[in-house]
Protein backbone atom coordinates (compact mmCIF):
# COMPACT_ATOMS: atom_id res chain seq x y z
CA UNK A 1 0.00 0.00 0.00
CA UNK A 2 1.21 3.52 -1.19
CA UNK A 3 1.81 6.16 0.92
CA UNK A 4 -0.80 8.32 0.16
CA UNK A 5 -3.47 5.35 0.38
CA UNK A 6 -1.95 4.50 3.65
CA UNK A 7 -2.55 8.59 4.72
CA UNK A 8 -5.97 8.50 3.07
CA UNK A 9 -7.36 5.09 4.90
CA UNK A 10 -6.35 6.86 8.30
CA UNK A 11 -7.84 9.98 7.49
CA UNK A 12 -11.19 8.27 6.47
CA UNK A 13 -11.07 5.72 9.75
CA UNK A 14 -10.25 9.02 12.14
CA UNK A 15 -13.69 10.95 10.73
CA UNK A 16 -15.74 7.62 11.11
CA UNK A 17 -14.40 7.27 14.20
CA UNK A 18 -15.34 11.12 14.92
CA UNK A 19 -18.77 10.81 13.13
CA UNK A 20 -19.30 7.92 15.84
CA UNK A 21 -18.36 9.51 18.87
CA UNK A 22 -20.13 12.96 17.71
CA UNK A 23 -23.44 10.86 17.33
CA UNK A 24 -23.24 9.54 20.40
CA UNK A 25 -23.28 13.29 22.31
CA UNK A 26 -26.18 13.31 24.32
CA UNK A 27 -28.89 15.81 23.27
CA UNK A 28 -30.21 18.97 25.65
CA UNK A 29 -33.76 19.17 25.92
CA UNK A 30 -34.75 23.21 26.19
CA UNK A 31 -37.45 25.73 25.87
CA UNK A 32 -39.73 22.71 24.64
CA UNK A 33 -36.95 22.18 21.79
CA UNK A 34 -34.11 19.51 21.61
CA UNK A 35 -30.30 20.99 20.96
CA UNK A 36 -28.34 18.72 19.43
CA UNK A 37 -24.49 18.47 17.72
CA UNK A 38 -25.47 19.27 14.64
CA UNK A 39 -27.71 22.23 15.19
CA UNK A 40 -24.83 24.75 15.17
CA UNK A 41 -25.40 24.11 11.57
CA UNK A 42 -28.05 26.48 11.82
CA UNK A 43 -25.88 29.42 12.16
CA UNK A 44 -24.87 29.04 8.71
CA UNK A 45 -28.25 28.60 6.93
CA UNK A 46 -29.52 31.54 4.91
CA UNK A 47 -32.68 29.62 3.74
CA UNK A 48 -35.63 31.96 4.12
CA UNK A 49 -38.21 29.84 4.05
CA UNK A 50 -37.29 27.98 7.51
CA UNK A 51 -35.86 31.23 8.76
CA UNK A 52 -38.36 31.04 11.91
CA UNK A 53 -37.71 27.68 12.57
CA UNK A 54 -34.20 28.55 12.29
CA UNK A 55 -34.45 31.48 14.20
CA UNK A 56 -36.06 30.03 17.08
CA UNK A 57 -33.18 27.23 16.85
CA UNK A 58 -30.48 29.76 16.98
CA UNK A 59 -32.22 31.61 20.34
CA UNK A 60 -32.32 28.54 22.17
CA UNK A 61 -28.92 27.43 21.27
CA UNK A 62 -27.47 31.02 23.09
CA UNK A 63 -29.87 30.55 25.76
CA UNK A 64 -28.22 27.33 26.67
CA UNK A 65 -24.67 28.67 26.29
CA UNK A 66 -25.64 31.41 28.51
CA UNK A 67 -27.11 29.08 31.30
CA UNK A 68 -24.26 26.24 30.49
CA UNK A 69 -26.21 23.56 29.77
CA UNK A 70 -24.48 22.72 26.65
CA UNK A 71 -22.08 19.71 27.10
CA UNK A 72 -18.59 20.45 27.46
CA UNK A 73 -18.01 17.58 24.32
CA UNK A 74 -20.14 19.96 21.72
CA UNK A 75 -16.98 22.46 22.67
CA UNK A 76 -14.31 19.52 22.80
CA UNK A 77 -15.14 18.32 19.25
CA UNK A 78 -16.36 21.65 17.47
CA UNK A 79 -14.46 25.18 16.94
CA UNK A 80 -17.88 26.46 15.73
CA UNK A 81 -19.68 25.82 18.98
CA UNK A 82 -16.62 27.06 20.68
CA UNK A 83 -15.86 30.05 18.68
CA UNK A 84 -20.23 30.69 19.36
CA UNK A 85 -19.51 30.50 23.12
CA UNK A 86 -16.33 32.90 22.63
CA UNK A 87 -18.61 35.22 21.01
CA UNK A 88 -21.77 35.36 23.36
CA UNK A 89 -19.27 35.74 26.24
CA UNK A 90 -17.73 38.73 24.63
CA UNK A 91 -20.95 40.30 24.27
CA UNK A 92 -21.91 39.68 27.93
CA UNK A 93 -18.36 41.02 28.81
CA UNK A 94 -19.12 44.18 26.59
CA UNK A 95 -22.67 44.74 27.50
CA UNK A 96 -21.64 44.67 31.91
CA UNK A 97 -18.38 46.76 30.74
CA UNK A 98 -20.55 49.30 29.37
CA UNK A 99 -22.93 49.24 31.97
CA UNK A 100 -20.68 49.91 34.44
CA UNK A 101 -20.35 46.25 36.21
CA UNK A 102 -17.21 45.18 37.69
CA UNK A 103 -18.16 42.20 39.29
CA UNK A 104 -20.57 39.27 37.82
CA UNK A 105 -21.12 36.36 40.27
CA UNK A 106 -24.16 34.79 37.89
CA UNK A 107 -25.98 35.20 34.75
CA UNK A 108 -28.95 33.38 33.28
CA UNK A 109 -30.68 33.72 30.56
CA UNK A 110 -34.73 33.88 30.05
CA UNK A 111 -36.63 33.47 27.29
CA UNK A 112 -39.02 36.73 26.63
CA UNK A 113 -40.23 35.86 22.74
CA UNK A 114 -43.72 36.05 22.17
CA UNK A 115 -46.38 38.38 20.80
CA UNK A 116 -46.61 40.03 24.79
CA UNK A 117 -42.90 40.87 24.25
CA UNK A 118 -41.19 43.05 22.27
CA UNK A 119 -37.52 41.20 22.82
CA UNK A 120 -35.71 37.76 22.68
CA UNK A 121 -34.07 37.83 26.50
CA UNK A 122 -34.01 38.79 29.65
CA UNK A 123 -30.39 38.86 30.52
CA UNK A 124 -29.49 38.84 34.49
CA UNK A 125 -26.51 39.90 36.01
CA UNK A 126 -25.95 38.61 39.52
CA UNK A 127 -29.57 37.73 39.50
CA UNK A 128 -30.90 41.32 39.63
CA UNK A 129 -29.63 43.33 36.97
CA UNK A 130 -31.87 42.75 33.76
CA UNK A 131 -31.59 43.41 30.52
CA UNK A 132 -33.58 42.75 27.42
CA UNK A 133 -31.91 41.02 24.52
CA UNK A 134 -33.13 41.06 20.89
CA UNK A 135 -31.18 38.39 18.62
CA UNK A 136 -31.03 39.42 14.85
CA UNK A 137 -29.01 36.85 12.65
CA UNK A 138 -27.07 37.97 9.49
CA UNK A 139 -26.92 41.40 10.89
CA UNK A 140 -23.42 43.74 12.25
CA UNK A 141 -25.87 46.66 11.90
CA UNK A 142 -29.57 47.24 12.82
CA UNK A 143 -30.12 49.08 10.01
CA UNK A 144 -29.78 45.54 7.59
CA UNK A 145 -31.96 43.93 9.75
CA UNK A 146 -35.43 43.41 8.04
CA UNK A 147 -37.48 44.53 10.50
CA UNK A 148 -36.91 45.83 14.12
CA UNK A 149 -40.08 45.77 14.88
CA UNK A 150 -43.75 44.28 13.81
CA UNK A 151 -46.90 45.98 15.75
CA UNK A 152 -50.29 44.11 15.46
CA UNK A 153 -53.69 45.36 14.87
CA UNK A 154 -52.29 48.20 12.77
CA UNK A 155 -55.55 50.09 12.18
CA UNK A 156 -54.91 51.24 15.86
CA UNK A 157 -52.01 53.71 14.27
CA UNK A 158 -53.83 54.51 11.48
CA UNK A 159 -57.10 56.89 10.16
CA UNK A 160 -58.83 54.39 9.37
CA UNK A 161 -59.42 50.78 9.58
CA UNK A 162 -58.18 48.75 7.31
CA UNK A 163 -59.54 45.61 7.95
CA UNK A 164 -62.96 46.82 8.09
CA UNK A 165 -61.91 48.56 4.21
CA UNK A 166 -60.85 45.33 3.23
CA UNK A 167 -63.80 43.11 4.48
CA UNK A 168 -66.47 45.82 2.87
CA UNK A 169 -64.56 46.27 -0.52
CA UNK A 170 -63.06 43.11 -1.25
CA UNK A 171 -63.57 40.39 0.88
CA UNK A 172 -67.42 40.36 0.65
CA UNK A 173 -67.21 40.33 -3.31
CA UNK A 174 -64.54 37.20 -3.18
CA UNK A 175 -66.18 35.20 -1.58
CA UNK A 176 -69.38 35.35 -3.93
CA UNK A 177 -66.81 34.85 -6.41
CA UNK A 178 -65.71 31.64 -5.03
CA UNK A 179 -68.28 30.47 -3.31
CA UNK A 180 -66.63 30.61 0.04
CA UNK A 181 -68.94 30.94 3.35
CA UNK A 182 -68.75 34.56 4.61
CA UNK A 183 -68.50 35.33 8.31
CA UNK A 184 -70.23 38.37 9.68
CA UNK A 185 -68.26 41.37 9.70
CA UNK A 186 -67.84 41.65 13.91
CA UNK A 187 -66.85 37.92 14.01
CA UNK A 188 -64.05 38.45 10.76
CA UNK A 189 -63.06 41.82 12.89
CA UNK A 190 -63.02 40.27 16.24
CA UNK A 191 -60.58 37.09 15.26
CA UNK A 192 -58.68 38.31 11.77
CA UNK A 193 -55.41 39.28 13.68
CA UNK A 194 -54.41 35.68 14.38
CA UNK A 195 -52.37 33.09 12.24
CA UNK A 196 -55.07 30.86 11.68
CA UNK A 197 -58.54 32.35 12.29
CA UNK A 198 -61.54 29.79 12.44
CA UNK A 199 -63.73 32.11 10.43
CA UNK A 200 -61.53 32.42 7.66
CA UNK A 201 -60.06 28.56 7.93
CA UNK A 202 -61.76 27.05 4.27
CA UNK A 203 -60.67 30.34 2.61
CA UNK A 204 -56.98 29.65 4.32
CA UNK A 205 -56.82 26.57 3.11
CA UNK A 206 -57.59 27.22 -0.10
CA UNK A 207 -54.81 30.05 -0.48
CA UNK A 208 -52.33 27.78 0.35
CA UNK A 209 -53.74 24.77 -2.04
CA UNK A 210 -53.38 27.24 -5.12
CA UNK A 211 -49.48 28.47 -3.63
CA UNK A 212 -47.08 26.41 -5.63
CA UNK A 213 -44.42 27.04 -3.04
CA UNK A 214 -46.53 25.71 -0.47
CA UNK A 215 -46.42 21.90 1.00
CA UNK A 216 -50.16 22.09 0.52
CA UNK A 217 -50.44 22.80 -3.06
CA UNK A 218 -53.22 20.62 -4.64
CA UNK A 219 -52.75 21.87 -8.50
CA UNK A 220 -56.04 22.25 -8.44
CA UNK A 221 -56.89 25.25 -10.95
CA UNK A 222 -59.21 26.99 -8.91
CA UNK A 223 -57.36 26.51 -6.69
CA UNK A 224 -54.48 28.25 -8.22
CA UNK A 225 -56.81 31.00 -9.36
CA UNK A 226 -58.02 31.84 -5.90
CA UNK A 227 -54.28 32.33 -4.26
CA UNK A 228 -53.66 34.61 -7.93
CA UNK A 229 -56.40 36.53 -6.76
CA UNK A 230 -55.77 37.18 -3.48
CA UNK A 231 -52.59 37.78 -3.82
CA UNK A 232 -53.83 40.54 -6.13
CA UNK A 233 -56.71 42.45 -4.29
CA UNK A 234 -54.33 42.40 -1.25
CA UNK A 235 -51.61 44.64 -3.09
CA UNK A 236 -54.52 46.75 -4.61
CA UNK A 237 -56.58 46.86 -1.31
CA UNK A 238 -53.39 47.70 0.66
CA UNK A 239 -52.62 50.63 -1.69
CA UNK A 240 -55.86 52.39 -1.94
CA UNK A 241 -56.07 52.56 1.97
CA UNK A 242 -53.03 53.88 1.72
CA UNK A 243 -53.71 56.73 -0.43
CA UNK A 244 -56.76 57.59 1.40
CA UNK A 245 -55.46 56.96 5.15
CA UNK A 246 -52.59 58.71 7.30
CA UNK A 247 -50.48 57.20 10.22
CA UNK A 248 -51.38 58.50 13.88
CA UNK A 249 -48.23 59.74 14.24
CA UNK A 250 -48.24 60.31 17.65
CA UNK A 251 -49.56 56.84 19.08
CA UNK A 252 -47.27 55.12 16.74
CA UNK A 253 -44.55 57.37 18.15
CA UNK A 254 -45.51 55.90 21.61
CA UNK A 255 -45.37 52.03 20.86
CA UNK A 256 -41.89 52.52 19.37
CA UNK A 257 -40.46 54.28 22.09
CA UNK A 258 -42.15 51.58 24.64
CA UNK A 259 -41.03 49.34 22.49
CA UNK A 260 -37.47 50.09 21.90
CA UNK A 261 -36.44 51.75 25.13
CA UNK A 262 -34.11 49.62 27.44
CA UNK A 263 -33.19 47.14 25.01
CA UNK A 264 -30.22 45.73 23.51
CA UNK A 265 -29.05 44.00 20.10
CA UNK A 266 -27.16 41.16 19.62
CA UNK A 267 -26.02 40.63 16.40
CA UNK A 268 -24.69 38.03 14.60
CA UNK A 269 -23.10 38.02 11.04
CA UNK A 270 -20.48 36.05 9.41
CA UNK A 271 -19.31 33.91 13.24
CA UNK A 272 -19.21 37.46 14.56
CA UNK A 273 -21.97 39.06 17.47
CA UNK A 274 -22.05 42.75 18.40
CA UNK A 275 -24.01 44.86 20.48
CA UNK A 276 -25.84 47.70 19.50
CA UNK A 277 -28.04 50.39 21.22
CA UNK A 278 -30.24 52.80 20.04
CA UNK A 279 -30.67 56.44 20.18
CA UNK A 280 -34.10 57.04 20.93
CA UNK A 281 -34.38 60.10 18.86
CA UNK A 282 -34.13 57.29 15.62
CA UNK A 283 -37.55 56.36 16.50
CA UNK A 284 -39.44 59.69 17.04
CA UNK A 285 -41.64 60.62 14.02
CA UNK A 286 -41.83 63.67 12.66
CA UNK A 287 -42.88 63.47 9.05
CA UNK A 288 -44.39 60.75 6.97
CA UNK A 289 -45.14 60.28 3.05
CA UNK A 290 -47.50 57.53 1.04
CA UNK A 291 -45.89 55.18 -1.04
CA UNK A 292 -48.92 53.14 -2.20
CA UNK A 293 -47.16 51.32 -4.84
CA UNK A 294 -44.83 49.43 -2.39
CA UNK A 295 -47.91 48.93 0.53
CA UNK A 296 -45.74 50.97 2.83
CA UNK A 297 -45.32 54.78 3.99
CA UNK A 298 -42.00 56.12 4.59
CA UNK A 299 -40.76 57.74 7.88
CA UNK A 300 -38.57 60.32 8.69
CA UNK A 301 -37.65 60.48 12.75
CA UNK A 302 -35.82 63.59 14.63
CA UNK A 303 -32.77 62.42 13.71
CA UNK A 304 -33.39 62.13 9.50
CA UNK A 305 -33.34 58.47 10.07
CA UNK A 306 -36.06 57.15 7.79
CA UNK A 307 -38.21 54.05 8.77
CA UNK A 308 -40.11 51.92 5.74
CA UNK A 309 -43.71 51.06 7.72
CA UNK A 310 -44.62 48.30 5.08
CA UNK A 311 -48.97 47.23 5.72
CA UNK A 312 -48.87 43.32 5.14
CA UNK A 313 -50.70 40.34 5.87
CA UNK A 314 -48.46 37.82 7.73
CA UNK A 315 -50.47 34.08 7.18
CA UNK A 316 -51.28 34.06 3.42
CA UNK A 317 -51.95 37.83 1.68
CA UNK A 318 -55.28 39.19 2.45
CA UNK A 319 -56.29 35.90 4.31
CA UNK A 320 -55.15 36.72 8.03
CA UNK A 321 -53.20 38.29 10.34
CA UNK A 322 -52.95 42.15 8.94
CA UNK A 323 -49.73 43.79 10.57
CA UNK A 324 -47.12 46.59 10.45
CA UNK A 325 -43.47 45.22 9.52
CA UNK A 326 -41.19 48.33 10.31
CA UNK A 327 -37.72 48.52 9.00
């Protein structure tokens, strides 16, 4: 046997032999999700379409850095998950530095996601000091993150309300259309901002039979028509409000300063986290202008900073869950 084959069989035995052992790591059960070896892979994917199962992934992996439940092997075997926990504990080390704290006897990490929060963490130093964490991946800067923030029931912020435009205007005249059972207007106002709202279920499932993207498509041709059509009265919909409606400046003004205030950005981009805090004055409104053609009006705060305030549907377009996605 050559040289070179000699080389080559002990490479290959050394990675089966590493493959074994890595499979054997025992798995860290978490936040009602399971961490295993392989999930620092996740740090690395850039596929949109599982970006919030990904997301979610890549929270809970920091959380369990942060509270050490990771097993020391994951570190032994992997520079990635090493180089991770380098990272997160520079942050930490940054964020108490610039805080002013000398001295940190314990930190844990809590999990704050949810539609009642407006952040990923609660960070605590020495078990009182507590700071709110947001996590945005493939982001050194907040400004390339796609959205800092995403407020609910949007017609709150606005002149008018646009679900109520929607239901009158378009929604009543689809549904004769297509046959589709129409709920009464206070029931379709009263459950609309949810993911998956019982009195719009048939017409849900429907959208998603005629998306060809979507693990549900049927190729059924009505099918197909119906998500076409949606698709397009929610663009036209969502620009006519526009042009008729303004933004409350001064309540939306209000929910991004209670949002924003007190919290902190970790960002991570190419193996690399930062921190990042915000100057308040970046989020105070003082002009707006329509731009119907994009669904969105455009911002400009104290500071010149301008904010893109895009009016979407989140769970299929014009189907459910109308929102704000601010960038």
């Amino acid at each position: 046997m050559s040289i070179q084959n000699k080389n080559a069989e002990i490479i290959q035995r050394n990675v089966r032999k590493w493959i074994s052992r890595v499979g054997k790591l025992d798995k860290v059960k978490y936040n009602k999700s399971v961490i295993s070896f392989n999930d620092i892979n996740v740090f690395n994917s850039k596929k949109r379409s599982k970006n919030d199962t990904n997301n979610k992934k890549r929270e809970n992996i920091i959380g369990c850095i942060i509270n050490n439940l990771i097993p020391v092997e994951y570190f032994k075997f992997s520079l990635r998950w090493t180089r991770l926990k380098n990272e997160i504990d520079k942050y930490i080390f940054t964020l108490c530095a610039d805080n002013g704290i000398k001295d940190v006897a314990s930190i844990k990490c809590e999990h704050k996601a949810g539609r009642g929060h407006h952040y990923d963490f609660n960070l605590y130093i020495n078990e009182t000091l507590n700071f709110h964490i947001e996590f945005k991946y493939n982001a050194d800067l907040l400004k390339e993150a796609p959205q800092f923030v995403s407020p609910m029931k949007p017609s709150q912020y606005l002149t008018g309300s646009y679900e109520e435009f929607f239901y009158d205007n378009y929604f009543i005249p689809v549904n004769r259309e297509f046959n589709l059972p129409l709920p009464t207007k206070e029931e379709y106002l009263k459950t609309i901002h949810a993911p998956d709202p019982e009195c719009v279920r048939q017409h849900q499932e429907k959208y998603y039979a005629g998306c060809k993207k979507s693990s549900k498509f049927s190729g059924d041709s009505d099918d197909i028509k119906f998500y076409k059509h949606f698709k397009k009265i929610s663009k036209e919909s969502i620009g006519s409000f526009i042009t008729e409606n303004d933004i409350l400046i001064e309540k939306l003004n209000n929910y991004l300063l209670d949002t924003q205030k007190g919290k902190f950005y970790m960002l991570y981009k190419n193996k690399n986290i930062s921190l990042q805090t915000i100057n308040l004055d970046d989020y105070i409104i003082t002009e707006i202008k329509k731009d119907p053609k994009y669904s969105r009006y455009i911002a400009f705060t104290k500071t010149k900073k301008k904010l893109k305030i895009l009016l979407r549907w989140k769970n299929g377009n014009g189907i459910a869950f109308p929102s704000f996605q601010i960038s």
